[in-house]
Protein backbone atom coordinates (compact mmCIF):
# COMPACT_ATOMS: atom_id res chain seq x y z
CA UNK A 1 -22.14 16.71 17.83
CA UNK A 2 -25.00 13.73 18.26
CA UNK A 3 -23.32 10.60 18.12
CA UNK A 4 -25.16 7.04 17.73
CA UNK A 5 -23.02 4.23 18.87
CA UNK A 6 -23.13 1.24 17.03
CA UNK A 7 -23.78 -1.80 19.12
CA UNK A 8 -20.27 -3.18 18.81
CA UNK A 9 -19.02 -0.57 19.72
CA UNK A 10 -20.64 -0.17 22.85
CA UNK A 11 -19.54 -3.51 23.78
CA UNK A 12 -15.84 -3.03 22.99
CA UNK A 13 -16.58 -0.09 25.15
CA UNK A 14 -17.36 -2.14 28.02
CA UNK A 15 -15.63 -5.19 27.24
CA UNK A 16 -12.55 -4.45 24.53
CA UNK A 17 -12.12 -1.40 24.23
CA UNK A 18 -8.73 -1.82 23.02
CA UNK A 19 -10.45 -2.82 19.95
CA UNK A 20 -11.65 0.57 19.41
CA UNK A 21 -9.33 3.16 17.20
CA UNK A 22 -7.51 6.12 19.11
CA UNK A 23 -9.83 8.67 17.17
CA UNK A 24 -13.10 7.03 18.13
CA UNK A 25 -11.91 6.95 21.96
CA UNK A 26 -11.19 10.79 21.24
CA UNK A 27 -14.71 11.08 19.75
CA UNK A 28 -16.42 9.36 22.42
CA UNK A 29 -14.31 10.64 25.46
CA UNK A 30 -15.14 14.31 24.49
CA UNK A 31 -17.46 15.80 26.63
CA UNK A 32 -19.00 18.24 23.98
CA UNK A 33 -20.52 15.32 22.34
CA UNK A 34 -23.61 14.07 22.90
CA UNK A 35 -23.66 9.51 22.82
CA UNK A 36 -26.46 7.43 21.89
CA UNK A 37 -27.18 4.12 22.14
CA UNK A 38 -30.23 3.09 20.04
CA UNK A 39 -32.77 0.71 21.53
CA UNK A 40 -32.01 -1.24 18.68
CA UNK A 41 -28.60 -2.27 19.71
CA UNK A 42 -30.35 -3.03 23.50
CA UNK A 43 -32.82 -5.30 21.85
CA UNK A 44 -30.31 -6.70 19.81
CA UNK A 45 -27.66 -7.64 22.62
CA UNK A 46 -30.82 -9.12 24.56
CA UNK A 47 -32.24 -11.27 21.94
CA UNK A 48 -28.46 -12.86 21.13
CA UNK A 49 -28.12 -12.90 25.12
CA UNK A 50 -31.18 -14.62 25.13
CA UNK A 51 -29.99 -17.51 22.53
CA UNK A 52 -26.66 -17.69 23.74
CA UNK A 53 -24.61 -16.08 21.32
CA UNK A 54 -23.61 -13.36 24.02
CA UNK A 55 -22.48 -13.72 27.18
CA UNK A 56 -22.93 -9.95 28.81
CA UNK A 57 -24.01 -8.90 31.84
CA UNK A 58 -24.32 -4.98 32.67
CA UNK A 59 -26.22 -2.55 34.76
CA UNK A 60 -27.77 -1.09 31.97
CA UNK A 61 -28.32 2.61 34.22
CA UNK A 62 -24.50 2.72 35.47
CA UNK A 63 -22.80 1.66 32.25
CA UNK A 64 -24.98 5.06 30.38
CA UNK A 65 -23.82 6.95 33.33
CA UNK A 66 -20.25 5.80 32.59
CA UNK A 67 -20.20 6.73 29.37
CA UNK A 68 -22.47 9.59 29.55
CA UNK A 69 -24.33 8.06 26.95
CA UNK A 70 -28.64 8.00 26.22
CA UNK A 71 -30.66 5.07 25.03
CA UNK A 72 -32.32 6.97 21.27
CA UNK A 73 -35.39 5.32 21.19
CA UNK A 74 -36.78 3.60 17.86
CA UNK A 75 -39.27 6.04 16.31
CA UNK A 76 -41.72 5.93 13.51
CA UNK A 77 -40.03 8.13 11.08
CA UNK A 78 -37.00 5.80 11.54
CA UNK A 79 -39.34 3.27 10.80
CA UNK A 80 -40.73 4.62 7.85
CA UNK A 81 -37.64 5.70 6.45
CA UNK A 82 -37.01 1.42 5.91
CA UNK A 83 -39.12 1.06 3.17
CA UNK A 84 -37.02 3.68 1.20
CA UNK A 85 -33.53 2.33 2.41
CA UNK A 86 -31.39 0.11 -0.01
CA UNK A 87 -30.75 -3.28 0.69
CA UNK A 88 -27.00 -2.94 0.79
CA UNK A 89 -27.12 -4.33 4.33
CA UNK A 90 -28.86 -7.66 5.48
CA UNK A 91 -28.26 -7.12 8.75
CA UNK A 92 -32.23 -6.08 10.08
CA UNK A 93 -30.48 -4.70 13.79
CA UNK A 94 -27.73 -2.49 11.62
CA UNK A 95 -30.33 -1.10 8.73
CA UNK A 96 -32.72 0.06 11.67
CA UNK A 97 -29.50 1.98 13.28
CA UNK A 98 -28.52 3.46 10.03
CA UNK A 99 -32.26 4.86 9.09
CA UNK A 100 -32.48 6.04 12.54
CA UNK A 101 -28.88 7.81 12.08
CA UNK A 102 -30.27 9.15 8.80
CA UNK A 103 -33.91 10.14 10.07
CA UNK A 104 -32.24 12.08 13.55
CA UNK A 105 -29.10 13.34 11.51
CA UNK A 106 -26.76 11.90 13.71
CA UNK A 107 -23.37 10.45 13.29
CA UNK A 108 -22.70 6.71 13.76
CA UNK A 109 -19.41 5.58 15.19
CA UNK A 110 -19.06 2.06 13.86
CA UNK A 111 -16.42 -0.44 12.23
CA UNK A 112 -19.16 -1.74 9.85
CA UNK A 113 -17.74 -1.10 6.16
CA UNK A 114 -20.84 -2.13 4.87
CA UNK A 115 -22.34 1.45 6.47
CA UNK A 116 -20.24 3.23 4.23
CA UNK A 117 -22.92 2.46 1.49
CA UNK A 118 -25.70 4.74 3.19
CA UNK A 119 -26.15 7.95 2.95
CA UNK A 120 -25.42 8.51 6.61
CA UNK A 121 -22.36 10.56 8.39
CA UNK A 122 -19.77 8.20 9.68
CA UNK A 123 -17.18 9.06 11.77
């Protein structure tokens, strides 16, 4: 199964990942999965770096390796697919995720209960 990881998640990964439920770890620790980590959630960690409301530091390369995990680049289908999305969610970083979840058909591992709204497969 294709699995996009929401950014939060990815940090609790590195960080916390006590905070992460036993059947995401499952999820994410099974090797017959496929993880992604949109360039969405990289921008976003580096623009909130970059103002100081995060204090990370990571080797971007070893921390995918870790986690056996791919960086889903932002396409323009995912981009188009904005326009049509509801405005449930304010959150600009989170509504790109979910239309790129929706436009690749992949499931999104998140905590977000405001994802629950989109017609996207949570897990």
């Amino acid at each position: 199964m294709h699995i996009l990881v929401d950014t939060h998640i990815f940090l609790w990964l590195m960080y916390s990942p006590t905070k992460i439920d036993k059947k995401h770890l499952e999820i994410l620790s099974d090797t017959k999965n496929f993880l992604y980590l949109s360039s969405i959630s990289l921008a976003e960690i580096m623009i909130k770096k970059s103002i100081g409301k995060l204090d990370v530091e990571f080797d971007l390369d070893y921390v995918l390796d870790m986690f056996d995990m791919k960086i889903l680049d932002f396409d323009a289908a995912s981009a188009l697919n904005l326009a049509i999305l509801p405005m449930y969610h304010r959150d600009p970083f989170d509504r790109m995720i979910i239309s790129q979840a929706i436009s690749n058909r992949y499931k999104v591992i998140t905590n977000d209960k405001k994802f629950l709204k989109y017609n996207c497969d949570l897990l």
